[in-house]
C-alpha atoms as a PDB file:
ATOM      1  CA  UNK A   1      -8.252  57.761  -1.656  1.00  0.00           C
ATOM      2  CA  UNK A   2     -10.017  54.731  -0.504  1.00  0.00           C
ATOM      3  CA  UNK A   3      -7.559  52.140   1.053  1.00  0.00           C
ATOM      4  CA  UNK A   4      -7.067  48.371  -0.219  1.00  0.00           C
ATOM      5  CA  UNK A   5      -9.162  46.931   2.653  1.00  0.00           C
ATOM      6  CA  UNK A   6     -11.978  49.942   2.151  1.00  0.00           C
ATOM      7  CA  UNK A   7     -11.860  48.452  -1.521  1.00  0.00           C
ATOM      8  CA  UNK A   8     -12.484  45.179   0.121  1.00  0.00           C
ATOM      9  CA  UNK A   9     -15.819  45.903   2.058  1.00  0.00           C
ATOM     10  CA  UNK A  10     -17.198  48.097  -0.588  1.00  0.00           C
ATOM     11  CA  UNK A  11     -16.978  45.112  -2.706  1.00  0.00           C
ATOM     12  CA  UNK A  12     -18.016  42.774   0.119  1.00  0.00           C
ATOM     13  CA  UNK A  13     -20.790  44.596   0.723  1.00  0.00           C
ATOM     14  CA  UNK A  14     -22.462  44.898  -3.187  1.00  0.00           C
ATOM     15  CA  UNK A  15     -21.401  40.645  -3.041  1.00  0.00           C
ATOM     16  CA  UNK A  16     -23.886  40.920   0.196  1.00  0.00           C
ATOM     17  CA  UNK A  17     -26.480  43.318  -1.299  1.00  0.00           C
ATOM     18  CA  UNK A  18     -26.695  41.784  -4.416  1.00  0.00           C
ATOM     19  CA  UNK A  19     -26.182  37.542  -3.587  1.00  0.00           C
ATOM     20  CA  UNK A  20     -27.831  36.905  -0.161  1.00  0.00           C
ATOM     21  CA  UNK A  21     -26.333  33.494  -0.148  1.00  0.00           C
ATOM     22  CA  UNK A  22     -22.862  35.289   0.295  1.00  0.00           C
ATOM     23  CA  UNK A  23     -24.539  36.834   4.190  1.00  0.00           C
ATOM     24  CA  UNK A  24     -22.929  34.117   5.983  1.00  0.00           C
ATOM     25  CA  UNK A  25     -19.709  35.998   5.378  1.00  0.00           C
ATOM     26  CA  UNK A  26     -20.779  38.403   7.695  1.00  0.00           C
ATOM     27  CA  UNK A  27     -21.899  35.768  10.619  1.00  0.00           C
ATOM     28  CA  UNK A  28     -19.205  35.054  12.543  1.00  0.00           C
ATOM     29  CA  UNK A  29     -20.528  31.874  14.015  1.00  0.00           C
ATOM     30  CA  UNK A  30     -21.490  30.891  10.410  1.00  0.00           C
ATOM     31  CA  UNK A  31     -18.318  31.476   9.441  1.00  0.00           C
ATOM     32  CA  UNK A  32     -16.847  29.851  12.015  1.00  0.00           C
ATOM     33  CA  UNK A  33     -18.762  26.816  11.364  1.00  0.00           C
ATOM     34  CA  UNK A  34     -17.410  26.917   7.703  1.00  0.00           C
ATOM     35  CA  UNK A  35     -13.936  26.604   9.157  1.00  0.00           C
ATOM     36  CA  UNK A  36     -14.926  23.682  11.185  1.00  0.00           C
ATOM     37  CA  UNK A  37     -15.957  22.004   8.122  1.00  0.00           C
ATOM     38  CA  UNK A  38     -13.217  23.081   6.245  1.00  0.00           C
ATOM     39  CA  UNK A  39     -10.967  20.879   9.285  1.00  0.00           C
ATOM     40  CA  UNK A  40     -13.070  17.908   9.843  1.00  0.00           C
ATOM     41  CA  UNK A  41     -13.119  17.576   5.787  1.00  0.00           C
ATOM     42  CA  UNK A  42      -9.327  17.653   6.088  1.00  0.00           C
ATOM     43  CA  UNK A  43      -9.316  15.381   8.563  1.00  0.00           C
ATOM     44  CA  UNK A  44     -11.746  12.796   7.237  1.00  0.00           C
ATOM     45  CA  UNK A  45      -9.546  12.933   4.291  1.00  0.00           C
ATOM     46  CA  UNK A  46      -6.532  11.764   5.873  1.00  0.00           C
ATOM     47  CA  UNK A  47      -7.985   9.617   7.943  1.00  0.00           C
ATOM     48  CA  UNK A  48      -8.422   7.513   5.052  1.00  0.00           C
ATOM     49  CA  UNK A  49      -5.350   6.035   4.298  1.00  0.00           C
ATOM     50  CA  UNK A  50      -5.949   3.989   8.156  1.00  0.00           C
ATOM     51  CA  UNK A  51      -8.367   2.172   5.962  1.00  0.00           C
ATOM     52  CA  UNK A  52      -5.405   0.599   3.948  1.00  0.00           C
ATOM     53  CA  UNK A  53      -5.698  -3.276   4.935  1.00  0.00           C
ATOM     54  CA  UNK A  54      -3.959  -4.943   2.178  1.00  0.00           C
ATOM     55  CA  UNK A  55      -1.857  -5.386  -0.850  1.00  0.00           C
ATOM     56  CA  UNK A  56      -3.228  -5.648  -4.731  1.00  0.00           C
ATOM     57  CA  UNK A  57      -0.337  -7.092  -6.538  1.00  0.00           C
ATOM     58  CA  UNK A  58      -0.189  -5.724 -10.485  1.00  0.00           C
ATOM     59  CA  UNK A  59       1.575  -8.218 -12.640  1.00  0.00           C
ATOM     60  CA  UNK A  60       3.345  -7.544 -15.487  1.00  0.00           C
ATOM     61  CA  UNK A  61       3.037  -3.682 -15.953  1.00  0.00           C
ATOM     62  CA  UNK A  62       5.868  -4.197 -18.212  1.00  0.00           C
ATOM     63  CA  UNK A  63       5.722  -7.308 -20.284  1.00  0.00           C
ATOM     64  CA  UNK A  64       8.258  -7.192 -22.466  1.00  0.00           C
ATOM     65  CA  UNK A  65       9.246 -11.164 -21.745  1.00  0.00           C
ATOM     66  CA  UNK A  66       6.205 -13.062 -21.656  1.00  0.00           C
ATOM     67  CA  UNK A  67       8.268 -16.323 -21.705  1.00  0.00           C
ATOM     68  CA  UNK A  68       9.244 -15.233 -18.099  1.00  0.00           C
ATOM     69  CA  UNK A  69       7.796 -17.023 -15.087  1.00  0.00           C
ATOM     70  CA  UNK A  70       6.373 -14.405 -12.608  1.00  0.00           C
ATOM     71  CA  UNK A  71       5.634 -15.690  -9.125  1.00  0.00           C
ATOM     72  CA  UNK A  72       3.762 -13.478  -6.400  1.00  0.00           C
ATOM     73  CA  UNK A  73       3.375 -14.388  -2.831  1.00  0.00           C
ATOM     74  CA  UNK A  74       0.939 -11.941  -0.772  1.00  0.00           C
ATOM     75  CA  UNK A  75       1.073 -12.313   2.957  1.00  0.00           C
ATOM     76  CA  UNK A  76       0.656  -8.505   3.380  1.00  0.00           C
ATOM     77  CA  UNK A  77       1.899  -6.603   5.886  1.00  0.00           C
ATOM     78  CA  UNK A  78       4.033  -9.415   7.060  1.00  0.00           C
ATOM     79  CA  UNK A  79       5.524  -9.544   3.362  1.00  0.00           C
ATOM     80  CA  UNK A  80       4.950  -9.298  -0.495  1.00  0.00           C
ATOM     81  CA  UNK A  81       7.406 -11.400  -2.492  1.00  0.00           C
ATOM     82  CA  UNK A  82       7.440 -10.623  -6.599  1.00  0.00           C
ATOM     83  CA  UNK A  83       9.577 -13.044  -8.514  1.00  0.00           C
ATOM     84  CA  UNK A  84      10.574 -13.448 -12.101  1.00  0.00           C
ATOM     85  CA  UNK A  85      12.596 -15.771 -13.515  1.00  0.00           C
ATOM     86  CA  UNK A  86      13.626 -16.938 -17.497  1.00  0.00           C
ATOM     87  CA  UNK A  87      13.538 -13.831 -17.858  1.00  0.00           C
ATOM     88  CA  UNK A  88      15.490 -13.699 -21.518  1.00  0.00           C
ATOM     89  CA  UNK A  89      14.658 -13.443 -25.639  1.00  0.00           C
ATOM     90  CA  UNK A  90      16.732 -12.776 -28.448  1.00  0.00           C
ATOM     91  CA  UNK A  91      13.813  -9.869 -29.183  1.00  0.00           C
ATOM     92  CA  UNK A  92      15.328  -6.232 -28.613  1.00  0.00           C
ATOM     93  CA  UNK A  93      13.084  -5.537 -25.667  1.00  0.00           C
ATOM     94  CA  UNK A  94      13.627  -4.170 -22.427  1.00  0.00           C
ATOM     95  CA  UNK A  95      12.228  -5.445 -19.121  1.00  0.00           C
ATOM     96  CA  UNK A  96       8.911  -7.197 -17.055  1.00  0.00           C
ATOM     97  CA  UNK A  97       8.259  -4.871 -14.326  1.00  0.00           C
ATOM     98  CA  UNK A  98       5.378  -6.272 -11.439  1.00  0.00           C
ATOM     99  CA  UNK A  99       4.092  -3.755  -9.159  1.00  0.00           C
ATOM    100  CA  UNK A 100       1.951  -4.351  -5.559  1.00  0.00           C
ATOM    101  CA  UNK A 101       0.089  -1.302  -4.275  1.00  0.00           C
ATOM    102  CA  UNK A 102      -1.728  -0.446  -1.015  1.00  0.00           C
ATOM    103  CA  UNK A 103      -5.378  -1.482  -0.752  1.00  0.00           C
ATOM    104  CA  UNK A 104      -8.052  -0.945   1.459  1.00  0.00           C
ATOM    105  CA  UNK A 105     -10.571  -3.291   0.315  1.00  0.00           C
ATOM    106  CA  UNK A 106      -8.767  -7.191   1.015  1.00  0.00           C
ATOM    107  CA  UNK A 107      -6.922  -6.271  -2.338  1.00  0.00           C
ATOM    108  CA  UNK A 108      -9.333  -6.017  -4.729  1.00  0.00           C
ATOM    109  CA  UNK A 109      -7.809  -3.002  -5.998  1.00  0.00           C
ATOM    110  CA  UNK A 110      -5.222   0.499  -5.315  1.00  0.00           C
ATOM    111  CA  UNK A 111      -5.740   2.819  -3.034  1.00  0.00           C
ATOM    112  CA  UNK A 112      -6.602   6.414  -5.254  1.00  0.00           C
ATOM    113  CA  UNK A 113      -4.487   8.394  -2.987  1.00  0.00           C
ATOM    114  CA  UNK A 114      -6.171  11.823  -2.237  1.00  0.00           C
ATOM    115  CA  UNK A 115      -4.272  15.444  -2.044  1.00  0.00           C
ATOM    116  CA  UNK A 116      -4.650  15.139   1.658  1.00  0.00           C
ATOM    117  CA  UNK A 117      -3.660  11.833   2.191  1.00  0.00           C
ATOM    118  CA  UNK A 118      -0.583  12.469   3.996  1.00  0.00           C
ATOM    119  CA  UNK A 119       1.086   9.581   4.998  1.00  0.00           C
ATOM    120  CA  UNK A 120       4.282   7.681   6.154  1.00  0.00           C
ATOM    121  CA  UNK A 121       5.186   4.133   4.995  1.00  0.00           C
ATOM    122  CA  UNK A 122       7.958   1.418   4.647  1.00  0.00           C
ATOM    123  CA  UNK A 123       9.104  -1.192   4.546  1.00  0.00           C
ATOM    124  CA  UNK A 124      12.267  -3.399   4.401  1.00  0.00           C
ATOM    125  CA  UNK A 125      13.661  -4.835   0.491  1.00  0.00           C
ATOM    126  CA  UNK A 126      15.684  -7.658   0.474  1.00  0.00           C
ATOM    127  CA  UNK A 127      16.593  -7.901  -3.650  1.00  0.00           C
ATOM    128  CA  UNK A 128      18.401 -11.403  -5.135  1.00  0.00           C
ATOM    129  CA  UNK A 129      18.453 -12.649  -8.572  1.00  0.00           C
ATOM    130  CA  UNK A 130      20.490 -14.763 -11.189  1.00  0.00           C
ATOM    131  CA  UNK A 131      22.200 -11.440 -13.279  1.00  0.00           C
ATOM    132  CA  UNK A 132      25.750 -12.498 -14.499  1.00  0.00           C
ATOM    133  CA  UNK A 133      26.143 -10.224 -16.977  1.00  0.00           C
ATOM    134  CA  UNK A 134      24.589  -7.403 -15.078  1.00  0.00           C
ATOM    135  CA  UNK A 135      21.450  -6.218 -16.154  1.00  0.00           C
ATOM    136  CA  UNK A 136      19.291  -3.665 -14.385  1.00  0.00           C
ATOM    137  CA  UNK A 137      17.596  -5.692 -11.879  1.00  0.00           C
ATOM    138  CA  UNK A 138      16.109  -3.096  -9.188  1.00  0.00           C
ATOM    139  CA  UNK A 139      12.917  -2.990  -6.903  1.00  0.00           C
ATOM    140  CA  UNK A 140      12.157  -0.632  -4.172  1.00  0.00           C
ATOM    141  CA  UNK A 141       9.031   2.069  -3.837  1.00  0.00           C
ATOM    142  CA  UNK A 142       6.750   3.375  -6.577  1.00  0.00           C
ATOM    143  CA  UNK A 143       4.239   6.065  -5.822  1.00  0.00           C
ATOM    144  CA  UNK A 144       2.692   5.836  -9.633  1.00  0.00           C
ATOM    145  CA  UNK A 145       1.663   9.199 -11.377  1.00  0.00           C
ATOM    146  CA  UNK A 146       0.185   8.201 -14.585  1.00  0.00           C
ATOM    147  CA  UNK A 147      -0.603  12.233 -15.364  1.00  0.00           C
ATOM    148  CA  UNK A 148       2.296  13.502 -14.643  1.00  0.00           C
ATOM    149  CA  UNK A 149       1.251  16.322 -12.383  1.00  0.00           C
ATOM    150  CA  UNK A 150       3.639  15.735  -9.663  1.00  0.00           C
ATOM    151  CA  UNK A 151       6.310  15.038 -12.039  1.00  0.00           C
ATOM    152  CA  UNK A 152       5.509  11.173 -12.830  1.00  0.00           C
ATOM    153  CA  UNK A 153       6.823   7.787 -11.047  1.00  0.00           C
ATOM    154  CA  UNK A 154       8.128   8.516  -7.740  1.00  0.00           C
ATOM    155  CA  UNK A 155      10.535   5.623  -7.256  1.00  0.00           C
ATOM    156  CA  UNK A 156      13.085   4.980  -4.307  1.00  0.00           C
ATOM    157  CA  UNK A 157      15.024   1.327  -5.581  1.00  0.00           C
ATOM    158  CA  UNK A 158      18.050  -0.162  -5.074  1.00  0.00           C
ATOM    159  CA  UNK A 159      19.816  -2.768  -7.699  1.00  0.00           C
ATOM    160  CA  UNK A 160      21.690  -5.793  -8.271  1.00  0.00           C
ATOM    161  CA  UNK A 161      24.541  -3.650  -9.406  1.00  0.00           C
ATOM    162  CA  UNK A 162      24.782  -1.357  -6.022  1.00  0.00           C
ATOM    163  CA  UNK A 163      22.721   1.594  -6.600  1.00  0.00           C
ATOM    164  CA  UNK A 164      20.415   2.943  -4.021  1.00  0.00           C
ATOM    165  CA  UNK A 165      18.664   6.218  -5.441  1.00  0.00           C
ATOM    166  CA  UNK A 166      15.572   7.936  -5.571  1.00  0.00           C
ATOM    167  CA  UNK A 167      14.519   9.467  -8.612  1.00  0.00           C
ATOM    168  CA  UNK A 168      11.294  10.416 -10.738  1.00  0.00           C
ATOM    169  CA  UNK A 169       8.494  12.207  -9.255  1.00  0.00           C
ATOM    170  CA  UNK A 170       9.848  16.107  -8.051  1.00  0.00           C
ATOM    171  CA  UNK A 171      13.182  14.846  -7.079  1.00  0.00           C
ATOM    172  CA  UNK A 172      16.508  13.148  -7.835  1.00  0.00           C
ATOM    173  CA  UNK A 173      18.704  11.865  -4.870  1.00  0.00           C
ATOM    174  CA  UNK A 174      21.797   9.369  -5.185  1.00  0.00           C
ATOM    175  CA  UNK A 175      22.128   7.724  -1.645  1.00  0.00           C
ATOM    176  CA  UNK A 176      25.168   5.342  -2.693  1.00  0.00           C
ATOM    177  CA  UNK A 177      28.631   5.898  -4.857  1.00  0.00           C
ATOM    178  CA  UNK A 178      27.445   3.737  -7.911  1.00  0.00           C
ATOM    179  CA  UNK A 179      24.225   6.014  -7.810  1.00  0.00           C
ATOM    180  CA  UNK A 180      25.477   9.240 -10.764  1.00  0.00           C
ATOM    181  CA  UNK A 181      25.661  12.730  -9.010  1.00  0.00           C
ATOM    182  CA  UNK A 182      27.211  11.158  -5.738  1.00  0.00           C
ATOM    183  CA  UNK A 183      27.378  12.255  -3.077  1.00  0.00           C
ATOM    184  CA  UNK A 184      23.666  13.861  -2.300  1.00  0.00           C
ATOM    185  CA  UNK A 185      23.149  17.011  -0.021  1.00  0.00           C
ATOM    186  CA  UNK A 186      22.209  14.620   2.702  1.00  0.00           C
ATOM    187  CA  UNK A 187      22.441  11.232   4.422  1.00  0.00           C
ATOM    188  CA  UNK A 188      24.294   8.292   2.350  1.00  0.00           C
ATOM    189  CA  UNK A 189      24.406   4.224   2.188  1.00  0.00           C
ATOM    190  CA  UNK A 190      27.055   1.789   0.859  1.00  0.00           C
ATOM    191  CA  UNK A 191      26.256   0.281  -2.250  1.00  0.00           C
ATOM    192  CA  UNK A 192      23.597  -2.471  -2.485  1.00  0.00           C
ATOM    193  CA  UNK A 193      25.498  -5.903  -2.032  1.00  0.00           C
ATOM    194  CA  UNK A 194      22.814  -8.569  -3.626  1.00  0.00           C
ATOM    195  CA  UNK A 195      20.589  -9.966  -0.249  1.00  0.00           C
ATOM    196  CA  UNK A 196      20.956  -7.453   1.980  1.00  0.00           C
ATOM    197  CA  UNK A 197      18.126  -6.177   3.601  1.00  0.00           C
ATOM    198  CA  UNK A 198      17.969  -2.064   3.548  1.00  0.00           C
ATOM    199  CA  UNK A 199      15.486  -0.394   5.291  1.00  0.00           C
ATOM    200  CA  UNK A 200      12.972   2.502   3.042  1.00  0.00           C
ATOM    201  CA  UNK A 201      10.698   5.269   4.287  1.00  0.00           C
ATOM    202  CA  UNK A 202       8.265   7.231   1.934  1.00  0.00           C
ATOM    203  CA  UNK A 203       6.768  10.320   3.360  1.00  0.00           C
ATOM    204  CA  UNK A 204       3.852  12.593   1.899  1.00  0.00           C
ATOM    205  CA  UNK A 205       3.658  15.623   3.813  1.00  0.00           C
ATOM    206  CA  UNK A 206       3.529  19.508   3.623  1.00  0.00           C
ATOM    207  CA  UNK A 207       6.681  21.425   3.250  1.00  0.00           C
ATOM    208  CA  UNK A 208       6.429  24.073   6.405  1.00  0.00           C
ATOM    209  CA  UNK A 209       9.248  25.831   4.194  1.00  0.00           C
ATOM    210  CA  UNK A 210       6.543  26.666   1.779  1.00  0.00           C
ATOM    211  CA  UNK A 211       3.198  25.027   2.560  1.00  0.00           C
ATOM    212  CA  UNK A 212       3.347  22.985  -0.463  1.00  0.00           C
ATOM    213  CA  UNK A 213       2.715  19.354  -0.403  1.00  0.00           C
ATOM    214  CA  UNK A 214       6.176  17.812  -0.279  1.00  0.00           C
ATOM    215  CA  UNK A 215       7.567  14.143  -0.336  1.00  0.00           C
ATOM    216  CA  UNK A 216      10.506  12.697   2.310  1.00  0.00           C
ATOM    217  CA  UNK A 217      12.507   9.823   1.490  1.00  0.00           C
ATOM    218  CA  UNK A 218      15.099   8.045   3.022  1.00  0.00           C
ATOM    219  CA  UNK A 219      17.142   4.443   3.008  1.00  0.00           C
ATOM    220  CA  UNK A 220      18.828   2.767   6.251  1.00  0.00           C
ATOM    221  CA  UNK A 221      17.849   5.913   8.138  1.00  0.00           C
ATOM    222  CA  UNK A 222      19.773   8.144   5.574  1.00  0.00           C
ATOM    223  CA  UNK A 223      17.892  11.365   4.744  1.00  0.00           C
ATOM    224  CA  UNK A 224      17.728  12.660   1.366  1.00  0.00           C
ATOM    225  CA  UNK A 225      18.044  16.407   0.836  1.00  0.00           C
ATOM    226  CA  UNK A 226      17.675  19.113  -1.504  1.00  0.00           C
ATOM    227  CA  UNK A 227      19.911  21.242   0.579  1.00  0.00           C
ATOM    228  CA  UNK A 228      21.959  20.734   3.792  1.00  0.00           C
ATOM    229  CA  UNK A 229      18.926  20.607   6.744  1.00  0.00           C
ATOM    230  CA  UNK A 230      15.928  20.666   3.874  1.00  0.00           C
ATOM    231  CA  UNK A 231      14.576  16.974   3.840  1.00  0.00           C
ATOM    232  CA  UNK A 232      11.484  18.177   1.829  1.00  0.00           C
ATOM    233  CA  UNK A 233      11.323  18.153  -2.190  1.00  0.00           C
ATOM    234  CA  UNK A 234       7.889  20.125  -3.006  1.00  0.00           C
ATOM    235  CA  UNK A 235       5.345  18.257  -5.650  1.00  0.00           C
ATOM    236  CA  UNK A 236       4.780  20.296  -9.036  1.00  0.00           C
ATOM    237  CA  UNK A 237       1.369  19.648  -8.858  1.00  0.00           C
ATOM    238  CA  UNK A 238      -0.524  17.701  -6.443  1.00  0.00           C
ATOM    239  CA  UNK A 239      -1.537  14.035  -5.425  1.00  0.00           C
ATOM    240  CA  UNK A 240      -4.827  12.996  -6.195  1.00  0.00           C
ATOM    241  CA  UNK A 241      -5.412  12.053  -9.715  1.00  0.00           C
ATOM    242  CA  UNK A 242      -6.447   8.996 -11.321  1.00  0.00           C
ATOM    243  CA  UNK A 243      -3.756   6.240 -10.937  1.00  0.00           C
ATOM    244  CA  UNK A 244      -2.093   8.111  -7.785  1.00  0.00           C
ATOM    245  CA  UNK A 245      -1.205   4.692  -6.267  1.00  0.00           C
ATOM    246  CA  UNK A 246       1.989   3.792  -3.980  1.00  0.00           C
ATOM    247  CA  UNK A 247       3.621   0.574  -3.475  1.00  0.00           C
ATOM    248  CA  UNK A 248       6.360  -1.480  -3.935  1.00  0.00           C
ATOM    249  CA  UNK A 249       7.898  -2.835  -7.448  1.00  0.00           C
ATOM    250  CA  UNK A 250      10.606  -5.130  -9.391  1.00  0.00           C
ATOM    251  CA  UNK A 251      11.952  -4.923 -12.403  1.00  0.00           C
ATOM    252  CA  UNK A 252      14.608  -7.319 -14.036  1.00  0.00           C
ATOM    253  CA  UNK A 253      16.428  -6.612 -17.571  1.00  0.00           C
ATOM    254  CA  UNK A 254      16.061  -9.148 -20.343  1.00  0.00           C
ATOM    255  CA  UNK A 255      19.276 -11.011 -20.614  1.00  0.00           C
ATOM    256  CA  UNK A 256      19.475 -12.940 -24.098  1.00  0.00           C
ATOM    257  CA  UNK A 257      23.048 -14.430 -23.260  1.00  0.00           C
ATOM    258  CA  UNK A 258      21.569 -16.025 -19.841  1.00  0.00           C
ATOM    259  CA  UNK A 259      18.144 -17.809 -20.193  1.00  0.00           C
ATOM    260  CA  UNK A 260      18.082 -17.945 -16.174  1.00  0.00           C
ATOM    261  CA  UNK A 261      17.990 -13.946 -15.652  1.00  0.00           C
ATOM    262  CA  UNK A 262      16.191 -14.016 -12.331  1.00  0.00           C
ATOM    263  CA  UNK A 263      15.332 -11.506  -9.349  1.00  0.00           C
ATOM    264  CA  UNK A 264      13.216 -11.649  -6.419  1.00  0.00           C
ATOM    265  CA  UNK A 265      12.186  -8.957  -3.858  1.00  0.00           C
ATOM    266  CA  UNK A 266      10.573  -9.557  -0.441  1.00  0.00           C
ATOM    267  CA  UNK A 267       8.921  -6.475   0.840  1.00  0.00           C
ATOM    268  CA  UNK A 268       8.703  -7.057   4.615  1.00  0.00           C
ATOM    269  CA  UNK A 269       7.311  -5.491   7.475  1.00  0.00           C
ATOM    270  CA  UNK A 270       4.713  -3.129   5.521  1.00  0.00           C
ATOM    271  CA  UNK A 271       3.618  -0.104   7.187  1.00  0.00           C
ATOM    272  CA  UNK A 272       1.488   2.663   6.076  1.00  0.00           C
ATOM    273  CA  UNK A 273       0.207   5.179   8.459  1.00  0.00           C
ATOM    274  CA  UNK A 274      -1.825   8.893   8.145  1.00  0.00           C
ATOM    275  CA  UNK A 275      -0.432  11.872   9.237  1.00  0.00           C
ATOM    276  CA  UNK A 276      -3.266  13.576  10.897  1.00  0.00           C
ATOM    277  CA  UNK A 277      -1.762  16.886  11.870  1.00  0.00           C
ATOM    278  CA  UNK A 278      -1.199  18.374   8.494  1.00  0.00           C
ATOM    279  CA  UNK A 279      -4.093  20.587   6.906  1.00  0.00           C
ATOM    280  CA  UNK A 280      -5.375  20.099   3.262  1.00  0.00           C
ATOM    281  CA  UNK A 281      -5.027  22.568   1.773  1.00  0.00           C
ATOM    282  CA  UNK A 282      -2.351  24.050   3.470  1.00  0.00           C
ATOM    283  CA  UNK A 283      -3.648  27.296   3.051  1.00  0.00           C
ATOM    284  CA  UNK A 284      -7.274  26.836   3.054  1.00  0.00           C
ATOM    285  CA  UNK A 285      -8.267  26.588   6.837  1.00  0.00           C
ATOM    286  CA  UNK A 286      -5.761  29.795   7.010  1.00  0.00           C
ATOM    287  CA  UNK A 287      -8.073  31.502   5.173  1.00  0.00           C
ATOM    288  CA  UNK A 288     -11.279  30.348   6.119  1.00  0.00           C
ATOM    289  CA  UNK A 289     -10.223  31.594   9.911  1.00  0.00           C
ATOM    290  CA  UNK A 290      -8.999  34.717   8.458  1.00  0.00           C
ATOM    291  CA  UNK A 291     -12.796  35.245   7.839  1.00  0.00           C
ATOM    292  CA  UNK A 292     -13.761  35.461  10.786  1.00  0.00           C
ATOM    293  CA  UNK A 293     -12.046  38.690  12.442  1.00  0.00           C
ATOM    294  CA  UNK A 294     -13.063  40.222   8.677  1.00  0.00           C
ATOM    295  CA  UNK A 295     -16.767  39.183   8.904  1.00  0.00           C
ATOM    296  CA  UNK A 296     -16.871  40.964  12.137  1.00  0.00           C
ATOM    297  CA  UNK A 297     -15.644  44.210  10.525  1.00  0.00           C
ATOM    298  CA  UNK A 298     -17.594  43.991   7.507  1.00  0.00           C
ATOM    299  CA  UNK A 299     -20.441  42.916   9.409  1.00  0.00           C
ATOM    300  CA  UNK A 300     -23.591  45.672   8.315  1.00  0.00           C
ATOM    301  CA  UNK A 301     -24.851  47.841  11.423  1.00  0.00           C
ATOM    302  CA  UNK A 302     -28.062  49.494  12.142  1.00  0.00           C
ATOM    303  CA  UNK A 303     -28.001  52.976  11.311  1.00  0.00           C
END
């Protein structure tokens, strides 16, 4: 009976005999040099997101108030301030919602985030506003996912009315009591009091769990996690399609019983840096060096 890996170079071998463009599979230093492209494309990948130099500020993704005053102030990565105020009609809508993403070109534009743009950023929030009757007023991170692949808007917020929480995207977290499902599997914060300043990291990395591109979060220094000692919440589907941007975000509630429904968030001290040290694929340079022991055996000799 002929074994799996027999199976293997009897196939290998027709691929060889019959496509001569496959006989660098049987070249070790050819395939080694495959490899090496295989890393320095993963590499030049990540090493993108160090080209991230400013802020593009996205007004009025929601616009459900146009009445509203919206006032942005960009002194990225010192701060980004997004303010809306008026923000009230008797019309049974919901919300304005402004959004500023990483750029890398002055702010012309988002940053496409790539499946191997691994990355670590934050920032600090400091959210006020005008909400008497208490109306969602909330800002905090946004990694947009227009498709849906990864499981849609990854958001990490807190709000005018105490809740810190991280939800959308693969993963739901509550980091405070007025946050439903409290307490989480991992680190906790008190409830938002209105101008405080909390602290938020935003992590894109691969899970070494299960080599599957996984996001971090956490508020104050308190880790969110799926299970007791497992910080990482694995991505249905990966980063890199169109509208894949990350950045910060408020929202404030139309309030038609207070014509001075207000909030402001200041973003301050913006970071954003690659992790270099994480393949992309996770699997891929794996297998490419797997080649390389295999070419040798399957490697034709002279009779």
């Amino acid at each position: 009976m002929v074994g799996r890996w027999e199976s293997f170079k009897l196939f290998a071998m027709k691929a060889h005999s019959a496509t001569p463009n496959l006989s660098f599979l049987f070249n070790p230093k050819s395939c080694a040099a495959v490899c090496a492209t295989v890393l320095l494309a993963s590499i030049s990948s990540q090493a993108q997101v160090s080209t991230i130099n400013s802020a593009w500020i996205d007004g009025r993704v929601f616009h459900d108030i146009p009445g509203a005053t919206f006032t942005p102030v960009n002194n990225y990565p010192s701060s980004v301030s997004l303010s809306e105020s008026g923000v009230s009609t008797t019309n049974n809508v919901f919300a304005n919602r402004d959004v500023w993403y990483y750029s890398n070109n002055g702010g012309s534009s988002a940053y496409g985030f790539g499946q191997g743009d691994f990355f670590t950023a934050s920032f600090n929030i400091t959210l006020t506003g005008n909400n008497p009757n208490n109306r969602d007023v909330e800002a905090g991170f946004i990694f947009s996912n227009p498709s849906g692949v990864f499981g849609g808007d990854c958001q990490v917020i807190v709000s005018l009315g105490g809740v810190v929480a991280q939800f959308g995207g693969p993963s739901y977290y509550p980091f405070s009591p007025a946050a439903g499902g409290y307490p989480g599997q991992g680190g906790s914060t008190s409830n938002y009091p209105a101008g405080a300043t909390y602290a938020m990291k935003f992590i894109y990395t691969i899970d070494p769990n299960t080599s599957k591109p996984a996001f971090e979060y956490s508020v104050n220094g308190a880790q969110a996690m799926g299970s007791p000692g497992n910080p990482y919440f694995d991505l249905g589907g990966p980063v890199g399609n169109a509208g894949d941007w990350l950045g910060g975000y408020l929202q404030v509630q139309n309030d038609p019983n207070n014509p001075n429904q207000s909030g402001q968030a200041v973003f301050s001290n913006i970071s954003i840096t690659p992790i270099l040290n994480v393949p992309e694929p996770a699997g891929m340079l794996l297998l490419g060096l797997a080649f390389v022991p295999l070419a040798r055996s399957l490697r034709p000799r002279n009779r």
